[in-house]
PDB file of N, CA and C in Angstrom:
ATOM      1  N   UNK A   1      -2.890 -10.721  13.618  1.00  0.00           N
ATOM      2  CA  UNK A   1      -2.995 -10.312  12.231  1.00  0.00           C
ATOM      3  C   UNK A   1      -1.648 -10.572  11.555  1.00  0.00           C
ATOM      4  N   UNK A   2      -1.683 -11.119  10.385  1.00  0.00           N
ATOM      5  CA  UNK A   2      -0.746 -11.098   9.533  1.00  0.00           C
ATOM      6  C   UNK A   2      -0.300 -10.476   8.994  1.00  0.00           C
ATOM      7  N   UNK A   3       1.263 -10.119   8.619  1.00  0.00           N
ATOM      8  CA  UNK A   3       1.851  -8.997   8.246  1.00  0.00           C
ATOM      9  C   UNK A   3       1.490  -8.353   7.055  1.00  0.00           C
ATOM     10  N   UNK A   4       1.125  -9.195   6.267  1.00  0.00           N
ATOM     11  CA  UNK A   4       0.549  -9.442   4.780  1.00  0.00           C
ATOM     12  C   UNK A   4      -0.779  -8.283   5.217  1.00  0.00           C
ATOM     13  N   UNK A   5      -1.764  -8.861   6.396  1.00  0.00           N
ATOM     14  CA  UNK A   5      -2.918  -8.293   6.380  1.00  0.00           C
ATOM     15  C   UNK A   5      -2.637  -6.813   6.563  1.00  0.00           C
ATOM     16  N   UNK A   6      -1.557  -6.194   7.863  1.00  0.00           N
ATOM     17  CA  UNK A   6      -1.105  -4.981   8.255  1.00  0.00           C
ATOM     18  C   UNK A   6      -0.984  -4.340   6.822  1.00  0.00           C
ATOM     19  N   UNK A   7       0.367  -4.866   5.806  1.00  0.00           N
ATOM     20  CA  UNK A   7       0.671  -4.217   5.464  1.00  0.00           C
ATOM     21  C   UNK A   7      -1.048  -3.448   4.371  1.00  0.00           C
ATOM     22  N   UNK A   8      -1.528  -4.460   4.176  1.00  0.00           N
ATOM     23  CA  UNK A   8      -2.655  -4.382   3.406  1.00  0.00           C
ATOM     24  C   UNK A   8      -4.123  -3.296   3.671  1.00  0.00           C
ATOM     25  N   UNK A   9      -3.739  -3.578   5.293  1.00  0.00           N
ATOM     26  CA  UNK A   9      -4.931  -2.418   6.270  1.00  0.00           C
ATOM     27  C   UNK A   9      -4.318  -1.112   6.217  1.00  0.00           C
ATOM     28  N   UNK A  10      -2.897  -0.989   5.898  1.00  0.00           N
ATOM     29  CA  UNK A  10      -1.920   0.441   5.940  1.00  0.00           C
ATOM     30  C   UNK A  10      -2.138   0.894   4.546  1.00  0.00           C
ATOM     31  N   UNK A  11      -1.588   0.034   3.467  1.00  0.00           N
ATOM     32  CA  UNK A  11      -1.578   0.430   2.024  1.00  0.00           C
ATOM     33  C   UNK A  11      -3.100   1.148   1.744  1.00  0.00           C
ATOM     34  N   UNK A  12      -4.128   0.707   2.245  1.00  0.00           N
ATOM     35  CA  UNK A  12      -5.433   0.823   2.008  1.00  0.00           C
ATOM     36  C   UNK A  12      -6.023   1.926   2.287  1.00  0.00           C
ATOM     37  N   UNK A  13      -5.822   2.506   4.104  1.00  0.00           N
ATOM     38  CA  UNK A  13      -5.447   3.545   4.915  1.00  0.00           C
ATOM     39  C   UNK A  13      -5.067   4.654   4.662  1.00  0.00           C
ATOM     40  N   UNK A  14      -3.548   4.525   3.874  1.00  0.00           N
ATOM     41  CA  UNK A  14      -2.923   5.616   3.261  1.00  0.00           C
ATOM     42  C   UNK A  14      -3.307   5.986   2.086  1.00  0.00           C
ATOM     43  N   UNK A  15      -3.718   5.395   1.079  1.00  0.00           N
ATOM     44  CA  UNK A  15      -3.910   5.642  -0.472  1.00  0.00           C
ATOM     45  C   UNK A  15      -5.216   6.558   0.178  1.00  0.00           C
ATOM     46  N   UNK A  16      -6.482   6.214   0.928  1.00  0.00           N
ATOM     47  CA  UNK A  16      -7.609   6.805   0.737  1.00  0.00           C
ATOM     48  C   UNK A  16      -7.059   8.355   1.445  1.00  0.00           C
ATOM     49  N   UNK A  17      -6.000   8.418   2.544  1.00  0.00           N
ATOM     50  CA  UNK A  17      -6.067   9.827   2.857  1.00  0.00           C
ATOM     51  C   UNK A  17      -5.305  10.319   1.797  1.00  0.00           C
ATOM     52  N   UNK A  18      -4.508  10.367   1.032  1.00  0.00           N
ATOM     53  CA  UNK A  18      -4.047  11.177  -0.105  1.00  0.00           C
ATOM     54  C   UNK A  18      -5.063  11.193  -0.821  1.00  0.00           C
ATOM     55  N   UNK A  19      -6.010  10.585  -0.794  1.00  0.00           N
ATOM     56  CA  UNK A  19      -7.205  10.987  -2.066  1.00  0.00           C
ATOM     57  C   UNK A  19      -7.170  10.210  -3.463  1.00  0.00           C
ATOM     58  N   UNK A  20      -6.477   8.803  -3.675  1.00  0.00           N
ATOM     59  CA  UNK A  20      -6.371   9.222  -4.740  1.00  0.00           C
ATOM     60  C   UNK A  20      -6.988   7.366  -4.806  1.00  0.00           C
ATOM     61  N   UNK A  21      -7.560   6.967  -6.048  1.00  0.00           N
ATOM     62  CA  UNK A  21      -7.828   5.786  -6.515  1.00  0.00           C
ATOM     63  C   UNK A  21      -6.917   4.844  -6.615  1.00  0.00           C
ATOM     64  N   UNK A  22      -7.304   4.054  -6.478  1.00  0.00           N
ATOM     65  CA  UNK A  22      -6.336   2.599  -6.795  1.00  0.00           C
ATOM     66  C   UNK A  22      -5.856   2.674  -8.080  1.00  0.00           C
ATOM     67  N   UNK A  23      -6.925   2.757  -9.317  1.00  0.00           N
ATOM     68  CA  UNK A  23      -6.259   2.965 -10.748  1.00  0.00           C
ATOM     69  C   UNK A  23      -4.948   4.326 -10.542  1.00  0.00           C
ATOM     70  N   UNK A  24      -4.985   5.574 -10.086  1.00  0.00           N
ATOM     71  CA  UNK A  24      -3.889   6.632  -9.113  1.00  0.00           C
ATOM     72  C   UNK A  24      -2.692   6.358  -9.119  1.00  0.00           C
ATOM     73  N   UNK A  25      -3.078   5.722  -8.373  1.00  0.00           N
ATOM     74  CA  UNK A  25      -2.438   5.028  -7.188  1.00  0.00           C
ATOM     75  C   UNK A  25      -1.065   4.087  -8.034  1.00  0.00           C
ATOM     76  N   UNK A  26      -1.784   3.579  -8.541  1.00  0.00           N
ATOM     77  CA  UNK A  26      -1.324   2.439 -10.369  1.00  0.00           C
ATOM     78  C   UNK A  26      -0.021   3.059 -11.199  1.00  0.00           C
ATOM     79  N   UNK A  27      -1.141   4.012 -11.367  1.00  0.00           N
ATOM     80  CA  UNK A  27      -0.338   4.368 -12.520  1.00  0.00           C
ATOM     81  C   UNK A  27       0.922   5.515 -12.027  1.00  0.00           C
ATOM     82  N   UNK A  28       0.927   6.493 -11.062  1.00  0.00           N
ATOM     83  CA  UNK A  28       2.315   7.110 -10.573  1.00  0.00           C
ATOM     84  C   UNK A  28       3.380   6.168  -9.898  1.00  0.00           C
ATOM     85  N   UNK A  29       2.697   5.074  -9.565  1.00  0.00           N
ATOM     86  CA  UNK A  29       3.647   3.998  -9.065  1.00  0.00           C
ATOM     87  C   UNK A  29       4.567   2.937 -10.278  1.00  0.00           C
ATOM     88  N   UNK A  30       3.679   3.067 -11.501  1.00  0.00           N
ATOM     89  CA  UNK A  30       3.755   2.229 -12.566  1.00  0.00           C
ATOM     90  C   UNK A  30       3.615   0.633 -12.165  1.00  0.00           C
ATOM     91  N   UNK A  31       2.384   0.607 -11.662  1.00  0.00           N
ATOM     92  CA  UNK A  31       1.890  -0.666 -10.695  1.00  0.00           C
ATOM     93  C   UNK A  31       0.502  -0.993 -12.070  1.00  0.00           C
ATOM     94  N   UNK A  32       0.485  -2.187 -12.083  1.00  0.00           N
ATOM     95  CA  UNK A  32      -1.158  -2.468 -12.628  1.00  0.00           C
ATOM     96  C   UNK A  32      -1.955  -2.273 -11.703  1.00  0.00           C
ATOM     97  N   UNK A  33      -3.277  -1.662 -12.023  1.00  0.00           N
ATOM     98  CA  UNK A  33      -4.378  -1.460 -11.025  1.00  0.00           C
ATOM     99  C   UNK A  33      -4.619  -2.297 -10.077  1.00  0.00           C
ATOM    100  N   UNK A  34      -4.408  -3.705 -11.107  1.00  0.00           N
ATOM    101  CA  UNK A  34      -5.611  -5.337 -10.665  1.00  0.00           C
ATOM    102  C   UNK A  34      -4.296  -5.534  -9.509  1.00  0.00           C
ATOM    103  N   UNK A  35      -2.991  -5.066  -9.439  1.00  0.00           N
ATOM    104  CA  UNK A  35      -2.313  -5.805  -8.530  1.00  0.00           C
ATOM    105  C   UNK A  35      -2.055  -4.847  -7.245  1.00  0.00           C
ATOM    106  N   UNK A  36      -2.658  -3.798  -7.605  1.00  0.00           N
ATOM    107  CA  UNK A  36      -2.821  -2.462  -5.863  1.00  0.00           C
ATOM    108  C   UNK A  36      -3.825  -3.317  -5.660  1.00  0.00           C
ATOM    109  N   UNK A  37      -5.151  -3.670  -5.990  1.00  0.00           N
ATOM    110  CA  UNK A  37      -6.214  -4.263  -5.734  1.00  0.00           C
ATOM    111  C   UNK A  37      -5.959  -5.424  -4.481  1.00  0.00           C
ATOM    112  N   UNK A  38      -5.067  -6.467  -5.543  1.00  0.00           N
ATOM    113  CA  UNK A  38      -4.593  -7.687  -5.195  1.00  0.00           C
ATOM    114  C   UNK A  38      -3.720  -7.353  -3.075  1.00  0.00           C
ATOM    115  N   UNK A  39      -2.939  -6.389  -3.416  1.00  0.00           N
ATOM    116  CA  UNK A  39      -2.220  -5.970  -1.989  1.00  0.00           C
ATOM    117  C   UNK A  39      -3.148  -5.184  -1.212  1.00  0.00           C
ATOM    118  N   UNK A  40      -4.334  -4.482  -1.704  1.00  0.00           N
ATOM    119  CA  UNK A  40      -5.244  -4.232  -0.265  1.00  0.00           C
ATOM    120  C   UNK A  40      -5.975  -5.073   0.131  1.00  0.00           C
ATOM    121  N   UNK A  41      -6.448  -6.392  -0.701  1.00  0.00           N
ATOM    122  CA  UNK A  41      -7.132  -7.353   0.288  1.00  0.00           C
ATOM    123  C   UNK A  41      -6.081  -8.661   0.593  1.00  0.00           C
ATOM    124  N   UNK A  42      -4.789  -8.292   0.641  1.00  0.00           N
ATOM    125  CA  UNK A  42      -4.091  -9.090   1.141  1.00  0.00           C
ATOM    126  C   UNK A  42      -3.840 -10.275   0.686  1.00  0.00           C
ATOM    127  N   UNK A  43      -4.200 -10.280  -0.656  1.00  0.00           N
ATOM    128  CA  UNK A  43      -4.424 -11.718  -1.398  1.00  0.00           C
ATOM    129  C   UNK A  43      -2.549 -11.452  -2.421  1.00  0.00           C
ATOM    130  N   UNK A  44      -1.902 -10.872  -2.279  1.00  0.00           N
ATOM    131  CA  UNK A  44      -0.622 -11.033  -2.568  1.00  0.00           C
ATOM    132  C   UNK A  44       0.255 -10.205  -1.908  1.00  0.00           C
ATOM    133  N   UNK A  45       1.755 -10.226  -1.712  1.00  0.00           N
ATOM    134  CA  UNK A  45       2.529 -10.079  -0.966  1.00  0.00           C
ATOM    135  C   UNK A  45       3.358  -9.206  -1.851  1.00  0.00           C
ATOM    136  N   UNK A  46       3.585  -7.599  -1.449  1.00  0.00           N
ATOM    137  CA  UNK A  46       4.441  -6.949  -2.202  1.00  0.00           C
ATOM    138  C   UNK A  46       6.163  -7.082  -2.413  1.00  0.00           C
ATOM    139  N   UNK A  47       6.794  -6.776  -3.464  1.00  0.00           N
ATOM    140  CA  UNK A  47       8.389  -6.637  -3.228  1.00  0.00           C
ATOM    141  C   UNK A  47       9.162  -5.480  -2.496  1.00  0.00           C
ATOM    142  N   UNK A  48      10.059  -5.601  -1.882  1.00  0.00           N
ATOM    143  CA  UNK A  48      10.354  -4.183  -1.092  1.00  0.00           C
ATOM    144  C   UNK A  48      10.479  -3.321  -2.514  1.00  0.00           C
ATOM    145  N   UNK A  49      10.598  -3.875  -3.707  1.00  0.00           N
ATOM    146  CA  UNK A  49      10.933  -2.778  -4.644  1.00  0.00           C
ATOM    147  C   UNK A  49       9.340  -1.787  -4.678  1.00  0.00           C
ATOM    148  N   UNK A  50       8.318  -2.589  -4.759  1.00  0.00           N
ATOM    149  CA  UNK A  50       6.810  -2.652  -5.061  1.00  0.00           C
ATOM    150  C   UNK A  50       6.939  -1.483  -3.294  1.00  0.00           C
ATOM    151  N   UNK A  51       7.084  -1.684  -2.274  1.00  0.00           N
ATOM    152  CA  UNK A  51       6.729  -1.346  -1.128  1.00  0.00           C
ATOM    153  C   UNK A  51       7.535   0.409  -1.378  1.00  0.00           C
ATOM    154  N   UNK A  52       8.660   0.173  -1.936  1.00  0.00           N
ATOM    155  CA  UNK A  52       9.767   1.460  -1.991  1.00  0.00           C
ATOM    156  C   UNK A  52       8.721   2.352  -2.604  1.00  0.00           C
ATOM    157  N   UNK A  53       8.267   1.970  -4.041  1.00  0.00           N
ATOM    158  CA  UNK A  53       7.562   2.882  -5.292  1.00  0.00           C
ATOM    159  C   UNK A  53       6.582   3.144  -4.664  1.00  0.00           C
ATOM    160  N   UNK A  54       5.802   2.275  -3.598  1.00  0.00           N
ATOM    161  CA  UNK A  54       4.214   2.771  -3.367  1.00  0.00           C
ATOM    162  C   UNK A  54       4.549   4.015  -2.073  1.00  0.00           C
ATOM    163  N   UNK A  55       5.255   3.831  -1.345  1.00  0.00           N
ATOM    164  CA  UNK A  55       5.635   4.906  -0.246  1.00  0.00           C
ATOM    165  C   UNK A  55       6.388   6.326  -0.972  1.00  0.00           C
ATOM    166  N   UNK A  56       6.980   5.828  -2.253  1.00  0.00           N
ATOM    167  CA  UNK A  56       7.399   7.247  -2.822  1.00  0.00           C
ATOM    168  C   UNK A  56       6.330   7.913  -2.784  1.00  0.00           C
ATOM    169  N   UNK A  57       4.898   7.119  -4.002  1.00  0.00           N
ATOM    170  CA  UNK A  57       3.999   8.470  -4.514  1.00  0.00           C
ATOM    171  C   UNK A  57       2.980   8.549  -3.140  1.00  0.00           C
ATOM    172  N   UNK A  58       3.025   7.521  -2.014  1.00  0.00           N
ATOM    173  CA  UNK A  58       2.061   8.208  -0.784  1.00  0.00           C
ATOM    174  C   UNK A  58       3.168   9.075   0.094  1.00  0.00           C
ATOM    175  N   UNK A  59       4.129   9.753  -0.470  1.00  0.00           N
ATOM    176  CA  UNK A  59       4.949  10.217   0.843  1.00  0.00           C
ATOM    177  C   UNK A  59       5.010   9.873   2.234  1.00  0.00           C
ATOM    178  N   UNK A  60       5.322   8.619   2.199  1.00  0.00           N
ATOM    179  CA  UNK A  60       5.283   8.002   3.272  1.00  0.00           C
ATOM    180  C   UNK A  60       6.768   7.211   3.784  1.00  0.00           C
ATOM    181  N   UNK A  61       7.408   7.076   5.115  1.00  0.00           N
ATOM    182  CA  UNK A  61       8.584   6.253   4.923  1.00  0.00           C
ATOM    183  C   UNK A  61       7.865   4.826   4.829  1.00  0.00           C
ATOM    184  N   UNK A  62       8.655   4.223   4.379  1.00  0.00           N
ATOM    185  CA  UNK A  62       8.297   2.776   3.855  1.00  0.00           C
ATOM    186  C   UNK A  62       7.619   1.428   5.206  1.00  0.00           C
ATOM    187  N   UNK A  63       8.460   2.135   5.959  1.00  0.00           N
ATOM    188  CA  UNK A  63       8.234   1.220   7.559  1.00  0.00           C
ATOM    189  C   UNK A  63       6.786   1.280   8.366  1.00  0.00           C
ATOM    190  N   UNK A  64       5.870   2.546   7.926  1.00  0.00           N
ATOM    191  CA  UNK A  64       4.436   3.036   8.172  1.00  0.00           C
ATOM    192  C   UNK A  64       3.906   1.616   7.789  1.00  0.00           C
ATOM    193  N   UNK A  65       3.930   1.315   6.701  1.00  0.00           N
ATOM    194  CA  UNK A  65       3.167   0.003   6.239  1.00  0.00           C
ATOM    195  C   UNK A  65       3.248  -0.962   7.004  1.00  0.00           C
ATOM    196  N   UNK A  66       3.919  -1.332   7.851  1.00  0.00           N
ATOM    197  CA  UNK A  66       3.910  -2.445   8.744  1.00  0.00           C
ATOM    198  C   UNK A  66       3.718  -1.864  10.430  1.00  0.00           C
ATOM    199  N   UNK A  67       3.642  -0.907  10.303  1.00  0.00           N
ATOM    200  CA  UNK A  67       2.750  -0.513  11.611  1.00  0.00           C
ATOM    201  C   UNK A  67       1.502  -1.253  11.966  1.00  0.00           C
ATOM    202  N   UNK A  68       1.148  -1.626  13.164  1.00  0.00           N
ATOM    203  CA  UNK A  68      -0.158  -2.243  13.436  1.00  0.00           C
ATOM    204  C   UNK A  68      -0.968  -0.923  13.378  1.00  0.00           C
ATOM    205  N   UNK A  69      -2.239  -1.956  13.404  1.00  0.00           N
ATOM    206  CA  UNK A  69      -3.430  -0.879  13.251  1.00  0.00           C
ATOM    207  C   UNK A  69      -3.398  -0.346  14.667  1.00  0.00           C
ATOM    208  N   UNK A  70      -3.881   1.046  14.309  1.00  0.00           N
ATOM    209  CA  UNK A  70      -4.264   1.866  15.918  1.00  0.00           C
ATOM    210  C   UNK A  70      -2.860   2.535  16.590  1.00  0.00           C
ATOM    211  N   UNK A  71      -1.642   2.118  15.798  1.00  0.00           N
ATOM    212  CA  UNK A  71      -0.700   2.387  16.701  1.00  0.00           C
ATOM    213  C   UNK A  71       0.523   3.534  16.018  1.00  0.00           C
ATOM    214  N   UNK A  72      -0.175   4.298  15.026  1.00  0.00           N
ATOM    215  CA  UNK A  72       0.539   5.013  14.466  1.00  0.00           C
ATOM    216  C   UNK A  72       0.201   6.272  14.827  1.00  0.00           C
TER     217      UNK A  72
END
């Protein structure tokens, strides 16, 4: 799997256990919806700035996202 895909199976993972929508998700991050969209099916590649903001509002450290699946 590609890192792109990990980070994408994690981002995806985490947003649904906090509960909260992708549009959510968007807007406490100050992210456009269409481009959380774009990073859970792996069809674009985030900035560590983009990776920093999305782990702020999932309280998450930033490095979770590139965990493989199954191994967290």
């Amino acid at each position: 799997m590609k890192l792109r895909e990990i980070f994408a199976t994690n981002l995806r993972r985490m947003r649904h256990a906090s509960g909260l929508s992708q549009e959510e998700l968007a807007h406490r991050a100050g992210l456009n919806r269409n481009y959380v969209g774009l990073l859970e099916r792996a069809a674009n590649s985030p900035t560590l700035d983009t990776v920093e903001r999305l782990a702020e509002e999932l309280v998450v450290d930033p490095a979770r996202f590139f965990d493989k699946a199954g191994e967290q």
